[in-house]
Protein backbone atom coordinates (compact mmCIF):
# COMPACT_ATOMS: atom_id res chain seq x y z
CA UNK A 1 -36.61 4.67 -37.44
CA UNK A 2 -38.80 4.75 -40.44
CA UNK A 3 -38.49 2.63 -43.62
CA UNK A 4 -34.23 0.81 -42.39
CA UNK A 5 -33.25 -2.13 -43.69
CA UNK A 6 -36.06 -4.32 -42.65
CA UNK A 7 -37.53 -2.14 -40.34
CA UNK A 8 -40.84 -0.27 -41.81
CA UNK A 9 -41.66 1.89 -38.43
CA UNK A 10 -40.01 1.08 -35.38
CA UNK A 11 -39.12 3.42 -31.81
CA UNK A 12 -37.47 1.51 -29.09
CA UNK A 13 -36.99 3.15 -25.94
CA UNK A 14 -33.77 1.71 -24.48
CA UNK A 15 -32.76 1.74 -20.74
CA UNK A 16 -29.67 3.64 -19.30
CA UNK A 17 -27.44 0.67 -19.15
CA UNK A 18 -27.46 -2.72 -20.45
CA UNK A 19 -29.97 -3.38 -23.20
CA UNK A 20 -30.20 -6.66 -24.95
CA UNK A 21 -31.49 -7.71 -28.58
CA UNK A 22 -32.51 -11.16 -28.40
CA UNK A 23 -33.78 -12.80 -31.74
CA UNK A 24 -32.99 -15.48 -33.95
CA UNK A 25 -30.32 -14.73 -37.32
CA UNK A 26 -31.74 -12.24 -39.84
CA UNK A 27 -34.39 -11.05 -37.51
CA UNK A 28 -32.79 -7.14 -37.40
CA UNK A 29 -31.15 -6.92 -34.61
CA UNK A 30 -27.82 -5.54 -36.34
CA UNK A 31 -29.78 -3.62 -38.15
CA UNK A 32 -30.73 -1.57 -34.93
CA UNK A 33 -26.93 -1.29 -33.70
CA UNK A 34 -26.11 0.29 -37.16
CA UNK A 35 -28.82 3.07 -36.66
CA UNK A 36 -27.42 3.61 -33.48
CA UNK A 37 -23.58 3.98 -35.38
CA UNK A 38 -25.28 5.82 -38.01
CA UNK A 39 -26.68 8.83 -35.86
CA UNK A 40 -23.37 8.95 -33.90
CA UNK A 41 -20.80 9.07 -36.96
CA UNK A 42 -22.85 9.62 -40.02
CA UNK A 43 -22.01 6.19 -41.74
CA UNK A 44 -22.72 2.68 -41.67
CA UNK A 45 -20.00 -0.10 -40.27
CA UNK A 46 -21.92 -2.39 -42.86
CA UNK A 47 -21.74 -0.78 -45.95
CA UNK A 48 -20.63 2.21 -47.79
CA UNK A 49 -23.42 1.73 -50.56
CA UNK A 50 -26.17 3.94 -48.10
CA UNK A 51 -29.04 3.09 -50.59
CA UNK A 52 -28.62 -0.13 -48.80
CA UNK A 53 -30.22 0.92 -45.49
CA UNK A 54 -33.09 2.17 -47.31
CA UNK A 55 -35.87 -0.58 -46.81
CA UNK A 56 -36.55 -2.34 -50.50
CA UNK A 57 -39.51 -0.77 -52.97
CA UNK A 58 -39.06 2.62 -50.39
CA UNK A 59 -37.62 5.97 -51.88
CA UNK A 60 -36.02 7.16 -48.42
CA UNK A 61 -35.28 5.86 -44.71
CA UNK A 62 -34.63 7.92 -41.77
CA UNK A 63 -33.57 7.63 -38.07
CA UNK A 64 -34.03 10.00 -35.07
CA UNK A 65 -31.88 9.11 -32.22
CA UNK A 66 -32.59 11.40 -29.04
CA UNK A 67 -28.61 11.78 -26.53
CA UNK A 68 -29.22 12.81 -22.92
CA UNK A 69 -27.05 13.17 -20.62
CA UNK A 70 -26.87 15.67 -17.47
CA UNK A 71 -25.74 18.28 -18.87
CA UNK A 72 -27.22 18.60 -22.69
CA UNK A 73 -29.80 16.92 -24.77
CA UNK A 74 -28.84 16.21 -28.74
CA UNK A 75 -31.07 15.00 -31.49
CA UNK A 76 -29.87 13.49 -34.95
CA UNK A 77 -31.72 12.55 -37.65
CA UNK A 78 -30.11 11.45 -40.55
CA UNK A 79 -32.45 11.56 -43.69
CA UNK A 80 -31.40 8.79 -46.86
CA UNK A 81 -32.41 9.10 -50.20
CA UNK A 82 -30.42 7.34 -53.04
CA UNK A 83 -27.45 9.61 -53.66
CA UNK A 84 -28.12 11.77 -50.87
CA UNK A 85 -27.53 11.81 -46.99
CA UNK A 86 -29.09 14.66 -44.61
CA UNK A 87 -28.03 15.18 -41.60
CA UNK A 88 -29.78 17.29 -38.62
CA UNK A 89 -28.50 17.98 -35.06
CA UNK A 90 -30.97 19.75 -33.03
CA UNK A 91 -32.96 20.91 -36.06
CA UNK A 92 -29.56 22.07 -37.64
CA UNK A 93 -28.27 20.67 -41.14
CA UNK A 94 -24.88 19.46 -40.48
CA UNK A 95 -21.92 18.91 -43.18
CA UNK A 96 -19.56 16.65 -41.30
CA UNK A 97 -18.97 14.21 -39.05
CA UNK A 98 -17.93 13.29 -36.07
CA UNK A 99 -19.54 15.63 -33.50
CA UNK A 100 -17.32 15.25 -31.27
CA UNK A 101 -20.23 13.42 -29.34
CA UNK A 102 -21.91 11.38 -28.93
CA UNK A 103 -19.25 8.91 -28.96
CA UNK A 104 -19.56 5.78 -29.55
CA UNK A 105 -17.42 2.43 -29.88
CA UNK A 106 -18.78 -0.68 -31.71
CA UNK A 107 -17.32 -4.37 -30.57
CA UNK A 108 -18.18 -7.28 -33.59
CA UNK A 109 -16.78 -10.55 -34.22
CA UNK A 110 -15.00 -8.73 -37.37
CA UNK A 111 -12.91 -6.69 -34.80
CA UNK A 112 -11.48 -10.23 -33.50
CA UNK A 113 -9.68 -10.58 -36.82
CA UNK A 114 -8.20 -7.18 -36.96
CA UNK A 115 -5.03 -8.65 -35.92
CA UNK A 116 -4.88 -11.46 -38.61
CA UNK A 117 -6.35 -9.60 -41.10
CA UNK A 118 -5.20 -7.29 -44.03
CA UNK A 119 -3.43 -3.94 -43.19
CA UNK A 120 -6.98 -2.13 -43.92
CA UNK A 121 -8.63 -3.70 -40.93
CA UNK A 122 -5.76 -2.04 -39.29
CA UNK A 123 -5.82 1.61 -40.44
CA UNK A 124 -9.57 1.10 -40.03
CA UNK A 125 -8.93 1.32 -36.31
CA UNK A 126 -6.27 4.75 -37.20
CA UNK A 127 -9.12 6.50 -38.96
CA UNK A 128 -12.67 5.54 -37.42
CA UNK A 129 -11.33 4.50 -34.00
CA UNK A 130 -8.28 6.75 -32.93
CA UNK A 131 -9.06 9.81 -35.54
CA UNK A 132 -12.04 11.16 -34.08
CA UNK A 133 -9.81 12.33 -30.71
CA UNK A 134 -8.36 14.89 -33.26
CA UNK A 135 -10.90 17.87 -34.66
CA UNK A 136 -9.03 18.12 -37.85
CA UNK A 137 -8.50 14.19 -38.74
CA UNK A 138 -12.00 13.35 -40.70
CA UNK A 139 -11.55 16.25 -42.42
CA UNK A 140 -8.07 15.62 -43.90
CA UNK A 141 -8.86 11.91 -44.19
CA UNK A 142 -12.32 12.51 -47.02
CA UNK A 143 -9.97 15.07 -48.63
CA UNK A 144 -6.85 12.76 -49.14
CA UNK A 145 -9.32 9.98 -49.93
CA UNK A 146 -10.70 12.04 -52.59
CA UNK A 147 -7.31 13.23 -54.67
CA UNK A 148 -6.21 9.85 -54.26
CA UNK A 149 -9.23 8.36 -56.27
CA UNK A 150 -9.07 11.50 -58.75
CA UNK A 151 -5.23 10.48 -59.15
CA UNK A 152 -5.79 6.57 -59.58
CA UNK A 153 -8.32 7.56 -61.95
CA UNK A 154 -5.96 9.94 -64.32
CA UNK A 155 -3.08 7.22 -63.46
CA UNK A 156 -5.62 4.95 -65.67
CA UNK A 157 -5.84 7.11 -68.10
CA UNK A 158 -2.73 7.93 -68.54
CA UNK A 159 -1.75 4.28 -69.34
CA UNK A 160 -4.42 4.12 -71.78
CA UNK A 161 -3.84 6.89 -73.78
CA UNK A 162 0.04 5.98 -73.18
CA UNK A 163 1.57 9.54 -72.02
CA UNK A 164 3.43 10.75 -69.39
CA UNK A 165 0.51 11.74 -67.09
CA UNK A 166 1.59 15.11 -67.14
CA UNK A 167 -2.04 16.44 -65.49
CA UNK A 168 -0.72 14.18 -62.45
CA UNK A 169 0.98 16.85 -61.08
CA UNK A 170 -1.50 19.47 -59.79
CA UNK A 171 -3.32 15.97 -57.94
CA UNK A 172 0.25 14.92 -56.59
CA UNK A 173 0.95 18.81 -55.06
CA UNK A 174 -2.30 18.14 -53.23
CA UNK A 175 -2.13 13.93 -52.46
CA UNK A 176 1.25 15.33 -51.05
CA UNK A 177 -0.39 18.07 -48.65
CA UNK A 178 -3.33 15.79 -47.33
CA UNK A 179 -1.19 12.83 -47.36
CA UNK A 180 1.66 14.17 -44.96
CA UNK A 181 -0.92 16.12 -42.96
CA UNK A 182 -2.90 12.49 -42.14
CA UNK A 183 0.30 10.13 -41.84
CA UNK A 184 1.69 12.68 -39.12
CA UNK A 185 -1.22 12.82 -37.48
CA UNK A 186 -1.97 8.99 -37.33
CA UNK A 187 1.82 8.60 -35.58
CA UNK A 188 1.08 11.22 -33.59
CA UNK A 189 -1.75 9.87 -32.19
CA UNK A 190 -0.49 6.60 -32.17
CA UNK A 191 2.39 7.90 -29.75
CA UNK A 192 -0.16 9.76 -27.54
CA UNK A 193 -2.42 6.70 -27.21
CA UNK A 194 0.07 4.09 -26.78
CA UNK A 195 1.84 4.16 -23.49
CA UNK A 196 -2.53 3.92 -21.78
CA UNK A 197 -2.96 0.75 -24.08
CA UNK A 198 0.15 -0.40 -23.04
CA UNK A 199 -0.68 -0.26 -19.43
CA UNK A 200 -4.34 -1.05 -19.96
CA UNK A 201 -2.87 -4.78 -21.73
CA UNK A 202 -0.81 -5.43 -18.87
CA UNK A 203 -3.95 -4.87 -16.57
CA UNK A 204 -5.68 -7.61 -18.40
CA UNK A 205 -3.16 -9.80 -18.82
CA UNK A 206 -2.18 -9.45 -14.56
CA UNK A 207 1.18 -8.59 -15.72
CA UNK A 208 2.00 -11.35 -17.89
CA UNK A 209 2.26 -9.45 -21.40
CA UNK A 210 3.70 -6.47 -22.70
CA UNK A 211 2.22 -5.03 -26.30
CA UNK A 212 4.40 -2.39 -28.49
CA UNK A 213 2.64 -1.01 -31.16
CA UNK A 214 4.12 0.60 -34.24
CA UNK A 215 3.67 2.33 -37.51
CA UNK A 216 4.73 0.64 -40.79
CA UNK A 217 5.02 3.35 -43.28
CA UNK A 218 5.39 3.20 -46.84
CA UNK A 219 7.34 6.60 -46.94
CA UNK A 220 9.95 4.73 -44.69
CA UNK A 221 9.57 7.75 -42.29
CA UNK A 222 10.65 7.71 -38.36
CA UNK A 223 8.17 8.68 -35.75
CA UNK A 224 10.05 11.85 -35.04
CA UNK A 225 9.68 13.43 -38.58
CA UNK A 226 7.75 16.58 -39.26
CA UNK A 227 4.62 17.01 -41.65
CA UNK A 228 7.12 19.26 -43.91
CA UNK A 229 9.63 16.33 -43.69
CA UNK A 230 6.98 13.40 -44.60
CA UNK A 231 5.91 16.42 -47.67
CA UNK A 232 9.22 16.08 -48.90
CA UNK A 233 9.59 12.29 -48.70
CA UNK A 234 6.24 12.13 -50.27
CA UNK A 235 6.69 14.21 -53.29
CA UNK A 236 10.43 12.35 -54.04
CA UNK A 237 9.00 8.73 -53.86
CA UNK A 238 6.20 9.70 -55.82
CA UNK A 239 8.40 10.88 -58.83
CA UNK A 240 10.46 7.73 -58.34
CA UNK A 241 7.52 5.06 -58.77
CA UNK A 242 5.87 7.34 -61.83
CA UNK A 243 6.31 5.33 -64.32
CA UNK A 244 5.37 1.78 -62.14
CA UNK A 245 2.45 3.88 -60.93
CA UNK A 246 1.09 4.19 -64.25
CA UNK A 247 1.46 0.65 -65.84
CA UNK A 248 0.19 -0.50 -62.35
CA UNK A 249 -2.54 1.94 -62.27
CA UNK A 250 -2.51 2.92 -58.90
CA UNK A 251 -0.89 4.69 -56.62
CA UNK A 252 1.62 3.04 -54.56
CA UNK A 253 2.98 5.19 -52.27
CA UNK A 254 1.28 6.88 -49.26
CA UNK A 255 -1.15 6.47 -45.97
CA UNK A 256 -3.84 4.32 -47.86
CA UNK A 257 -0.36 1.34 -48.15
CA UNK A 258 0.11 1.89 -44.48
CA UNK A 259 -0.10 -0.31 -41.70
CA UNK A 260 0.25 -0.96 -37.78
CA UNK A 261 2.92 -3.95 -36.39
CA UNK A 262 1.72 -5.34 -33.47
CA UNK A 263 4.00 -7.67 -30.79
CA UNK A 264 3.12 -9.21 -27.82
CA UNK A 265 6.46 -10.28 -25.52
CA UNK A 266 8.82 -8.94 -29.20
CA UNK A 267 6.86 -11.59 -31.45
CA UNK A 268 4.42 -10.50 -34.07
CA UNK A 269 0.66 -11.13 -32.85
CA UNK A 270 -0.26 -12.06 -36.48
CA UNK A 271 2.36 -14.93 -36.90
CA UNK A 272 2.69 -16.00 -32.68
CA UNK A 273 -0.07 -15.17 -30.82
CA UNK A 274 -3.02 -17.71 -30.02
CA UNK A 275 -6.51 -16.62 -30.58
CA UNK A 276 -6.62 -15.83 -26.85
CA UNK A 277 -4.09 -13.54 -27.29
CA UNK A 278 -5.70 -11.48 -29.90
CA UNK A 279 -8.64 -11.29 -28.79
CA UNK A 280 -6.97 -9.74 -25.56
CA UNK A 281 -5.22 -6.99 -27.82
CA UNK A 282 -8.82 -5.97 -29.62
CA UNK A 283 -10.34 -6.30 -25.93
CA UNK A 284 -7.46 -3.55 -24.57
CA UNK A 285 -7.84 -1.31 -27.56
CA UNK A 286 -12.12 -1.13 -27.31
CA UNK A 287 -11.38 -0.71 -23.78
CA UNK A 288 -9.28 1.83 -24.02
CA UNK A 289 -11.47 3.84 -26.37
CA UNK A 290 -14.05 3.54 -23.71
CA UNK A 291 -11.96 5.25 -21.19
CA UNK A 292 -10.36 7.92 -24.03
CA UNK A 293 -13.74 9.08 -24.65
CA UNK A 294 -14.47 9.24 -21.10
CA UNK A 295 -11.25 11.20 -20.72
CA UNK A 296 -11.84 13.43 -23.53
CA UNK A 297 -15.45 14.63 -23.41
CA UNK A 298 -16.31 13.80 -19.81
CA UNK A 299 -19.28 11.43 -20.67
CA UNK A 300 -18.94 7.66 -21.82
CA UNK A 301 -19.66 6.44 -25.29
CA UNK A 302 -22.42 4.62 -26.10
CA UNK A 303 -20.98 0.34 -26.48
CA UNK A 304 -22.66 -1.71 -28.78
CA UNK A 305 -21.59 -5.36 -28.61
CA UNK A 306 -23.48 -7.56 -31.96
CA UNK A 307 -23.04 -11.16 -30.66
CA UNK A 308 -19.32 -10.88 -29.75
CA UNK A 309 -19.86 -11.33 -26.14
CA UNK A 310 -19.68 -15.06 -26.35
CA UNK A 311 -17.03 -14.73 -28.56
CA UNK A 312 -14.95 -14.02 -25.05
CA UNK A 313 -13.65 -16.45 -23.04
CA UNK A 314 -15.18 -15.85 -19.35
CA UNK A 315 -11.86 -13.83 -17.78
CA UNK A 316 -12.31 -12.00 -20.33
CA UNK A 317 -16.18 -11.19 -20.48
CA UNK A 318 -15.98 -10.28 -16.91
CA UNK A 319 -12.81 -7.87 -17.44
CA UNK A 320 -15.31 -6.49 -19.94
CA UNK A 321 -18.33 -6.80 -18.20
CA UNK A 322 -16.61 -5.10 -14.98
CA UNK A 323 -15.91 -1.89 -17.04
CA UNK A 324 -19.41 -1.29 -17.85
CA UNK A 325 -21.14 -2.28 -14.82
CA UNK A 326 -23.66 0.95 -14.19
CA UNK A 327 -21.49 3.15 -16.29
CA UNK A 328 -21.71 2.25 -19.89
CA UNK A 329 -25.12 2.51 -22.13
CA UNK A 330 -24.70 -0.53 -23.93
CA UNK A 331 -26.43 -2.23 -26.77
CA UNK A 332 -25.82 -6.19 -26.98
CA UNK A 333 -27.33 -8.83 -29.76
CA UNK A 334 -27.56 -12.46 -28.66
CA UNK A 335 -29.58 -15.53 -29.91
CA UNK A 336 -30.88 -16.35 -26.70
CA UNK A 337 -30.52 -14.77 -23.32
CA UNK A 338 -28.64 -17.60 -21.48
CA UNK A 339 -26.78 -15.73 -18.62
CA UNK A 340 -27.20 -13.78 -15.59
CA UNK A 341 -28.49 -10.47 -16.16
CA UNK A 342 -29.55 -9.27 -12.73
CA UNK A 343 -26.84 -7.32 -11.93
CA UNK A 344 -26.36 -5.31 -14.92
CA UNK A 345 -29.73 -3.08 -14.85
CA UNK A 346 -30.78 -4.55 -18.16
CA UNK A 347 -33.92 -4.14 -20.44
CA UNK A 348 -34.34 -6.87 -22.84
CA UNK A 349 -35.81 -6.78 -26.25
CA UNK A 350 -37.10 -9.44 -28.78
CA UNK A 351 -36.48 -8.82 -32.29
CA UNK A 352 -38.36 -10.75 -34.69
CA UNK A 353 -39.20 -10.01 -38.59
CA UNK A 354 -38.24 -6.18 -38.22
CA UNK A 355 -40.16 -5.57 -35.14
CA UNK A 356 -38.85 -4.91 -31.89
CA UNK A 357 -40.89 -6.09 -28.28
């Protein structure tokens, strides 16, 4: 890497299972985790203001990140100047994101409040975590995320100019068309998905749990509907919240007001469950998109854990750690190395004031 965050020049060369960042607070060891998430999916899970990565009084910072496996060799380098992302694969420019692989799945403390938290932690785990198992989902997501900023933007203006919003119809044909399209595929891989996490919770819990996991639309729609269906329901509750829509100033309607309910045993995990229980419900999901990617591309993702192994209780770390053993690449951050390492193949690392030993 070459001019990130607070790293001027830096290569590490990590080993091919467990590798360990050890360092005291504010020493960079995130920082290297997010370069890692950055060559694999082409955005930060820090920021979405990019000129941030670039190291202060620099005009650019780039990464090269070199994926072996068996069977093929990849290299990304993602190029930053302010304004401007370039990204290479194998000496090829590159427009989107994801690849398809390498995959990888990212374990902080901030996931341990996804169950507490506002509905946007949840669809966060829809569109970054579940949508990359379908080809066309990051696609359809940027577009809809697009018209919908275009229409919040004309909803603005027209309450300031205090029409009708008449231009608002070309923007709702289209919010309609990517809106539909992503809501039916978010329940439809929802109800793909769910019956493995189910199983996978009651594995972790021995038995003693059952999860059910649903999707709380604001179209009011049932799981069976069709995307021409949701289109319909779309475009009639749009017309009916018009006028709210434009003294509010916003739309109100649509995937972006979604959300997931999650019960443990029929009671709702954000209201009933202990903090043992949740963290058991974001354990089974990063688990299970582990295994998914395993499933779906034949090779595991790459883990990275920043200092949320501790976070664990110790069933738990070991139902984590147990997983991995010899199969996972993974990337942890820690303060201190305080526990037994020897059977997990590891390479540790000391990060200190941007440089890695």
């Amino acid at each position: 890497m070459l001019n990130f965050r607070n790293f001027a020049r830096q290569a590490v060369e990590p080993g091919l299972y467990f590798n360990v960042l050890s360092g005291r607070n504010a020493q960079g060891k995130t920082n290297i985790l997010e370069s890692i998430y950055l060559a694999c999916t082409g955005r930060s899970f820090r920021t979405a203001r990019e000129k941030e990565l670039i190291k202060r009084e620099k005009e650019f910072s780039s990464i090269r990140c070199l994926f072996e496996t068996r069977g093929r060799e990849v290299e990304v380098k993602v190029t930053l100047v302010p304004g401007r992302k370039r990204i290479e694969v194998n000496g090829v420019l590159k427009s989107g994101h994801p690849f398809g692989w390498p995959g990888v799945v990212l374990f902080t403390p901030d996931d341990l409040v996804m169950i507490k938290g506002s509905p946007a932690e949840r669809r966060r785990f829809l569109d970054y975590d579940l949508g990359p198992f379908h080809p066309h989902y990051a696609h359809c997501l940027d577009r809809y995320n697009r018209v919908l900023s275009q229409r919040n933007a004309l909803l603005r203006e027209a309450k300031e100019k205090r029409t009708t919003g008449g231009p608002l119809e070309v923007w709702d044909e289209q919010l309609c068309r990517y809106g539909s399209r992503l809501l039916f595929l978010r329940v439809s891989l929802l109800k793909k998905f769910f019956p493995a996490i189910r199983a996978l919770h009651r594995e972790l819990t021995e038995g003693a749990e059952n999860i059910e996991i649903s999707y709380l639309s604001s179209l009011k729609i049932g799981e069976e509907c069709g995307e021409d269906e949701i289109y319909e329901r779309f475009s009639g509750e749009l017309r009916l919240v018009r006028d709210e829509e434009i003294a509010r100033m916003q739309t109100l309607v649509g995937p972006h007001r979604d959300d997931l309910h999650i019960k443990v045993d029929g009671h709702d995990a954000r209201v009933y469950c202990s903090q043992g229980q949740q963290r058991t419900i974001v354990l089974t999901l990063k688990v299970f998109l582990i295994e998914q990617w395993r499933s779906e591309t034949g090779e595991y993702p790459i883990l990275l854990l920043d200092d949320v192994l501790f976070e664990l209780d110790d069933n738990r770390r070991e139902a984590l750690m147990c997983r991995l053993g010899g199969l996972v690449q993974t990337f942890l951050t820690c303060t201190r190395v305080n526990f037994d390492i020897e059977g997990f193949k590891a390479k540790v690392f000391t990060v200190s004031g941007g440089e890695v030993t």
